[in-house]
PDB file of N, CA and C in Angstrom:
ATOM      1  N   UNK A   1      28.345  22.007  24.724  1.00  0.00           N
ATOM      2  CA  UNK A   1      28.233  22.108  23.288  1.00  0.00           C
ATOM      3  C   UNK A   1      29.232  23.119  22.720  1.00  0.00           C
ATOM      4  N   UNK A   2      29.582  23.901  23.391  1.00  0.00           N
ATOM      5  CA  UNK A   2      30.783  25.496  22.897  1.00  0.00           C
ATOM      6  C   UNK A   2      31.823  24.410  22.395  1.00  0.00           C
ATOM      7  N   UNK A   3      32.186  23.607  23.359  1.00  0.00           N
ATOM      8  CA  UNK A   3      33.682  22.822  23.337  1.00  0.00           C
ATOM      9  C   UNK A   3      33.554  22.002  21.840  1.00  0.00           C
ATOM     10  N   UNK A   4      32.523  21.522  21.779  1.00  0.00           N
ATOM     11  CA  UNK A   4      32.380  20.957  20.635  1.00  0.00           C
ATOM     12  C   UNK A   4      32.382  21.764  18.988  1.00  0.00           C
ATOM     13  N   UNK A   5      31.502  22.803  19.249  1.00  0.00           N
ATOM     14  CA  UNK A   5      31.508  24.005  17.894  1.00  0.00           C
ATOM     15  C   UNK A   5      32.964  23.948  18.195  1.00  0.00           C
ATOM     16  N   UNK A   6      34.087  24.628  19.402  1.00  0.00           N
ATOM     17  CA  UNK A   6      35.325  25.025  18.848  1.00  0.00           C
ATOM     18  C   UNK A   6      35.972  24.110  18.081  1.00  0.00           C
ATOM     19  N   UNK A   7      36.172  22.758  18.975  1.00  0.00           N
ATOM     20  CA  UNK A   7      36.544  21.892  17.860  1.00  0.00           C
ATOM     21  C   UNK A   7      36.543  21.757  16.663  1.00  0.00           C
ATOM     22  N   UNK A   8      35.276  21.802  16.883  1.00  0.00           N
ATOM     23  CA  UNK A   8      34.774  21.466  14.671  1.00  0.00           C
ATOM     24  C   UNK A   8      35.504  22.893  14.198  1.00  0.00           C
ATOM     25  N   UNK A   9      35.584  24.066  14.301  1.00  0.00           N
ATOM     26  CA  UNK A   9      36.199  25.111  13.636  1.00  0.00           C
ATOM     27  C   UNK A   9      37.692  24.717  13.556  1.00  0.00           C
ATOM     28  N   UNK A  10      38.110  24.328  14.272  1.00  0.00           N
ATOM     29  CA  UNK A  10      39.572  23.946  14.353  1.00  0.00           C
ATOM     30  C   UNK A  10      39.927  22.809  13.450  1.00  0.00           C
ATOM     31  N   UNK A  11      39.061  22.207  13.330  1.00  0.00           N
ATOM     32  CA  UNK A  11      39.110  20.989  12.313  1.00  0.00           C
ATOM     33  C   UNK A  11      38.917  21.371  11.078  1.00  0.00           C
ATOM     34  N   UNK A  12      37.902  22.044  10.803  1.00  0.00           N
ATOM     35  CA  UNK A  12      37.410  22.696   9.234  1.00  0.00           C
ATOM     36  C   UNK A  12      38.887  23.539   9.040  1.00  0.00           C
ATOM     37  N   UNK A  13      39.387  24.487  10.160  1.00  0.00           N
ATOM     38  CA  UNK A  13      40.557  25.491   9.217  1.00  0.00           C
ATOM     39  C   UNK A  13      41.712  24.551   9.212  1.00  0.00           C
ATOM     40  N   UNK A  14      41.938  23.429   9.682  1.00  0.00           N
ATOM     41  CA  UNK A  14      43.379  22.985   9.221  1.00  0.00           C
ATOM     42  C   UNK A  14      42.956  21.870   8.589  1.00  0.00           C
ATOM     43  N   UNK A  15      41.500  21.751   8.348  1.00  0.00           N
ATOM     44  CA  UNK A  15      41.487  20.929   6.857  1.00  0.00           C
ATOM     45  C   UNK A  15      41.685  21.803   5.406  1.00  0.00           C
ATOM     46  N   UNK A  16      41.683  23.061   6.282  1.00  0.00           N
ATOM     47  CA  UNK A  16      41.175  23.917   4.844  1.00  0.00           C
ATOM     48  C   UNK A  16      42.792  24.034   4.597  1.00  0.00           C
ATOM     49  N   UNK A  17      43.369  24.156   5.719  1.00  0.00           N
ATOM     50  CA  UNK A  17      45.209  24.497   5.167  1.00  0.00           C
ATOM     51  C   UNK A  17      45.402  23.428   4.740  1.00  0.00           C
ATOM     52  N   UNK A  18      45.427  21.977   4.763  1.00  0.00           N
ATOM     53  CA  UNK A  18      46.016  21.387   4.821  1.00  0.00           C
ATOM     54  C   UNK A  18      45.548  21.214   3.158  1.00  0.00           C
ATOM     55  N   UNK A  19      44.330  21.493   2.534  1.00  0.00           N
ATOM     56  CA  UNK A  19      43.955  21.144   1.331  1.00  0.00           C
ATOM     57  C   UNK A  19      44.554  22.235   0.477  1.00  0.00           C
ATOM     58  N   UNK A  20      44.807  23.128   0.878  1.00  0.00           N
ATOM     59  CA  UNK A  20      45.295  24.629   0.214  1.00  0.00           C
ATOM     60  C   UNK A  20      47.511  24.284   0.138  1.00  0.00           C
ATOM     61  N   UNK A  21      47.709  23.761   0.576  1.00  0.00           N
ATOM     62  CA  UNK A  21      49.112  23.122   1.349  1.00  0.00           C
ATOM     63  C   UNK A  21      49.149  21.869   0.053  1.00  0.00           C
ATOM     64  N   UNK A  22      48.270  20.665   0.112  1.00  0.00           N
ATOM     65  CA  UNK A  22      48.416  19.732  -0.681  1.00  0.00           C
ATOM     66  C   UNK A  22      47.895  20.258  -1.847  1.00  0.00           C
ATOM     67  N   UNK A  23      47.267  21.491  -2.487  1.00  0.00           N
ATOM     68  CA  UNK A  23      47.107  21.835  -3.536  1.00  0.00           C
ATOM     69  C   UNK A  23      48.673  22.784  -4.332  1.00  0.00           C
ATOM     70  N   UNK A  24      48.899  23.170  -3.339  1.00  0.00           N
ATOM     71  CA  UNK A  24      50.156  23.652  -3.778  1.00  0.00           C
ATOM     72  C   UNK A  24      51.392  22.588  -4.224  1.00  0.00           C
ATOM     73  N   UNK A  25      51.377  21.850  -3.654  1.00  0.00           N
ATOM     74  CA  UNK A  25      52.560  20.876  -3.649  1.00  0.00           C
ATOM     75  C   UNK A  25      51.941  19.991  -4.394  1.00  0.00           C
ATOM     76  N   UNK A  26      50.849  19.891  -5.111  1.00  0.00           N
ATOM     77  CA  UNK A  26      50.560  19.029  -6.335  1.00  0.00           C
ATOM     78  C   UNK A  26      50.843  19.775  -7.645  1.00  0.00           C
ATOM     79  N   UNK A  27      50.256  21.381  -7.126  1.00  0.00           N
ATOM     80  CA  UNK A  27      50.555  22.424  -8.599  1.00  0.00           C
ATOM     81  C   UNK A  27      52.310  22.042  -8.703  1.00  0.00           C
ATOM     82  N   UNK A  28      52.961  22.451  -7.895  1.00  0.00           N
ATOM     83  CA  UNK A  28      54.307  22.453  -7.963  1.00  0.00           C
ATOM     84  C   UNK A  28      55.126  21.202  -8.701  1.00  0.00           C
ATOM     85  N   UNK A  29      54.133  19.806  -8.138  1.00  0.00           N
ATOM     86  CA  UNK A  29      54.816  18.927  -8.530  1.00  0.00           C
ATOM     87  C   UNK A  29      54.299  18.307 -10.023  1.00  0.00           C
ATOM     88  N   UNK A  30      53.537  19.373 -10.573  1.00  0.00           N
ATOM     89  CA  UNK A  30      52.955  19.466 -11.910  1.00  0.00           C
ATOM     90  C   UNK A  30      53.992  19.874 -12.833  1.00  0.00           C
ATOM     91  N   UNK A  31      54.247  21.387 -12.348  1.00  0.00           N
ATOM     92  CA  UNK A  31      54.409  22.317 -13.283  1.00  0.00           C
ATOM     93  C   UNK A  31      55.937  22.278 -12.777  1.00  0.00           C
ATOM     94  N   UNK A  32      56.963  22.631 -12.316  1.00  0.00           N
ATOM     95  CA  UNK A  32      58.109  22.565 -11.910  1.00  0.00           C
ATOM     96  C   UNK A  32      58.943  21.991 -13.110  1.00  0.00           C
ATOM     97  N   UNK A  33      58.890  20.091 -12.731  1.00  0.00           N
ATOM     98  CA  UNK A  33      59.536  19.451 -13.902  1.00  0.00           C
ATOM     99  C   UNK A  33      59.263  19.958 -15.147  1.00  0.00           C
ATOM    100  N   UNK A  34      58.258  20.279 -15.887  1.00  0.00           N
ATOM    101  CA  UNK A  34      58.208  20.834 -16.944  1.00  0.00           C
ATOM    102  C   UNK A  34      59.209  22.165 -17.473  1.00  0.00           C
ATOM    103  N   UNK A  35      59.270  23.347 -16.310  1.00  0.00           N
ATOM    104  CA  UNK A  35      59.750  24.593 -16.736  1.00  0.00           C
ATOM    105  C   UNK A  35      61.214  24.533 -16.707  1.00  0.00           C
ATOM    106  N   UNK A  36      62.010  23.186 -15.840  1.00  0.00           N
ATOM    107  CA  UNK A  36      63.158  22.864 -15.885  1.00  0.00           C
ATOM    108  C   UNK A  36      63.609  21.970 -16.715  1.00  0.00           C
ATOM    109  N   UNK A  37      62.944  21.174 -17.463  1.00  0.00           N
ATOM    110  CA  UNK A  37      62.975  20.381 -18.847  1.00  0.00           C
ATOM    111  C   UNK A  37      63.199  21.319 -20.029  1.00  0.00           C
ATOM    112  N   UNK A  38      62.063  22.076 -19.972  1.00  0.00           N
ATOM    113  CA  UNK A  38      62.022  23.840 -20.844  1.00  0.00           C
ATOM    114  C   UNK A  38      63.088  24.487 -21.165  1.00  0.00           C
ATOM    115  N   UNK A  39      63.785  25.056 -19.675  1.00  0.00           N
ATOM    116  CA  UNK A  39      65.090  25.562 -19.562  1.00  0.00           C
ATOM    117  C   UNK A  39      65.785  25.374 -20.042  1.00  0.00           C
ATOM    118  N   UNK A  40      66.249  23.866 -19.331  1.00  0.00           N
ATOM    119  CA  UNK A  40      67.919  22.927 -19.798  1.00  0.00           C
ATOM    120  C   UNK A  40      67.568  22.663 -21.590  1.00  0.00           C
ATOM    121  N   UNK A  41      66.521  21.980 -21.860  1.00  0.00           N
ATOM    122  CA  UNK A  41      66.885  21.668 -23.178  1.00  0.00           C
ATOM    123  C   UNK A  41      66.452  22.714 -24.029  1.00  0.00           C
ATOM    124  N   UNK A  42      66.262  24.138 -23.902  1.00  0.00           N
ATOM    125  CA  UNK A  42      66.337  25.068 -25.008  1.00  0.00           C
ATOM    126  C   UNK A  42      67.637  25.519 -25.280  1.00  0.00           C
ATOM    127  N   UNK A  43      67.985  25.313 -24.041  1.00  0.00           N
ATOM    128  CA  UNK A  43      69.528  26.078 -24.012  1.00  0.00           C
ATOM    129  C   UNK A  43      70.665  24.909 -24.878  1.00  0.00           C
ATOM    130  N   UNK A  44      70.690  23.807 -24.688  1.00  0.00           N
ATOM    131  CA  UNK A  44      71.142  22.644 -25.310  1.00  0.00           C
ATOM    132  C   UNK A  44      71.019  22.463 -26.724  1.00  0.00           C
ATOM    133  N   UNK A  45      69.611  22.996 -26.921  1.00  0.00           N
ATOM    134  CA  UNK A  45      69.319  22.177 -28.525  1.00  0.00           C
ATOM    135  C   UNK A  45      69.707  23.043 -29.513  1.00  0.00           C
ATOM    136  N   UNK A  46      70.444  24.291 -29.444  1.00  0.00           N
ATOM    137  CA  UNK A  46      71.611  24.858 -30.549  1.00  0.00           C
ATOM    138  C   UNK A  46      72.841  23.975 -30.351  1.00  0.00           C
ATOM    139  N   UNK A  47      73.102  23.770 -29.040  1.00  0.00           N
ATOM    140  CA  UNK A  47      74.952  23.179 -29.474  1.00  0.00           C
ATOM    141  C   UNK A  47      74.692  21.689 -29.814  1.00  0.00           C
ATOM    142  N   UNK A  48      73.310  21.220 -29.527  1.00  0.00           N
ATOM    143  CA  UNK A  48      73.628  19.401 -30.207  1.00  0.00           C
ATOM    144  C   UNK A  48      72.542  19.125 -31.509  1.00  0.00           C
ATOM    145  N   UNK A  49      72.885  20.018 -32.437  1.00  0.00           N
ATOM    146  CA  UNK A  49      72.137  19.570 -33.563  1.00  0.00           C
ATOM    147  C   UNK A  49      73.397  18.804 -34.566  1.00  0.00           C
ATOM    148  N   UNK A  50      72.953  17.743 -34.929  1.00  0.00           N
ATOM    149  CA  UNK A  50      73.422  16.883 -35.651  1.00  0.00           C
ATOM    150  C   UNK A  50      73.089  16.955 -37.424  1.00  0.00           C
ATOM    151  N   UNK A  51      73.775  16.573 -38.235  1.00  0.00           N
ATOM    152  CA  UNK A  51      73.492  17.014 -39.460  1.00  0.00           C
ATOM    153  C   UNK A  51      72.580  15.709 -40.080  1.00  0.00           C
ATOM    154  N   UNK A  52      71.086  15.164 -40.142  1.00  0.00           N
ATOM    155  CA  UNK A  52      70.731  14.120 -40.421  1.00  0.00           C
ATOM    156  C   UNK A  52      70.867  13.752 -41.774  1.00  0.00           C
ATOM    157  N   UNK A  53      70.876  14.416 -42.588  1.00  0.00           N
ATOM    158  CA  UNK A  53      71.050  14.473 -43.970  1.00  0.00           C
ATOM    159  C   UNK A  53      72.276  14.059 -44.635  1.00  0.00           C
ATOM    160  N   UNK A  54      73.194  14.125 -44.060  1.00  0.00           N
ATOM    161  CA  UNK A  54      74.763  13.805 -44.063  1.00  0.00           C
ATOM    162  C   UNK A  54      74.706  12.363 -44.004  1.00  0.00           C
ATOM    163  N   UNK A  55      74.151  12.048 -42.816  1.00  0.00           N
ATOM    164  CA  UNK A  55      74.661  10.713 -42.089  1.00  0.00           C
ATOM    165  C   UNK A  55      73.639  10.049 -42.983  1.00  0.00           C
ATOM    166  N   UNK A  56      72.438  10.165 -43.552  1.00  0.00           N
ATOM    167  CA  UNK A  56      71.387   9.260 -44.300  1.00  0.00           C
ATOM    168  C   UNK A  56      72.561   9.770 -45.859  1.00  0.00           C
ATOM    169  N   UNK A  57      72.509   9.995 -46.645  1.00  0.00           N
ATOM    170  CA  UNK A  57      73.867   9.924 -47.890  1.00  0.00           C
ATOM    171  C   UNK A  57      74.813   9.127 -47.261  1.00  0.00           C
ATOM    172  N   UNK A  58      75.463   9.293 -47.012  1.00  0.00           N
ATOM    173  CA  UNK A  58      76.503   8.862 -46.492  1.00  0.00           C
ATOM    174  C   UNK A  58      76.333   7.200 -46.284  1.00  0.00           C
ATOM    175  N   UNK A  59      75.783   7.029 -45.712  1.00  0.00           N
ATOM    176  CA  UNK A  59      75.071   5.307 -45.586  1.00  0.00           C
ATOM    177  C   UNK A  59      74.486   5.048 -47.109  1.00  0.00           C
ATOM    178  N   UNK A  60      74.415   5.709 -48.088  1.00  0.00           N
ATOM    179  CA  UNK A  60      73.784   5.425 -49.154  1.00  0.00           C
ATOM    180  C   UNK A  60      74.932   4.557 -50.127  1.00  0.00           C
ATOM    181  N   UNK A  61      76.088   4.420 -50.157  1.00  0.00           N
ATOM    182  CA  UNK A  61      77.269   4.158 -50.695  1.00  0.00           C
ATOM    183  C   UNK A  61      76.732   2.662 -50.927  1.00  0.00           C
TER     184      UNK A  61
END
């Protein structure tokens, strides 16, 4: 019966990593794309603003 309890402990802690492991790499694959979407287009959206107001007159002719 020992052989058996060790087992099962060995099973419970690398279920427990393995859920602590796939919790990470779900947070990551949550939150990641977002803070690099964040980044790139804050930094972008001063140099590509377009004048909309222009281009709607302008078509008004």
């Amino acid at each position: 019966m020992n052989s058996n309890s060790q087992s099962a402990n060995a099973d419970t802690y690398s279920q427990r990593l393995a859920d602590i492991v796939g919790t990470a790499i779900a947070l990551l694959t949550l939150t990641l794309p977002v803070f690099v979407i964040a980044h790139y287009s804050s930094s972008n959206l001063e140099n590509n603003q377009q004048p909309l107001i222009q281009n709607l007159q302008g078509s008004k002719d």
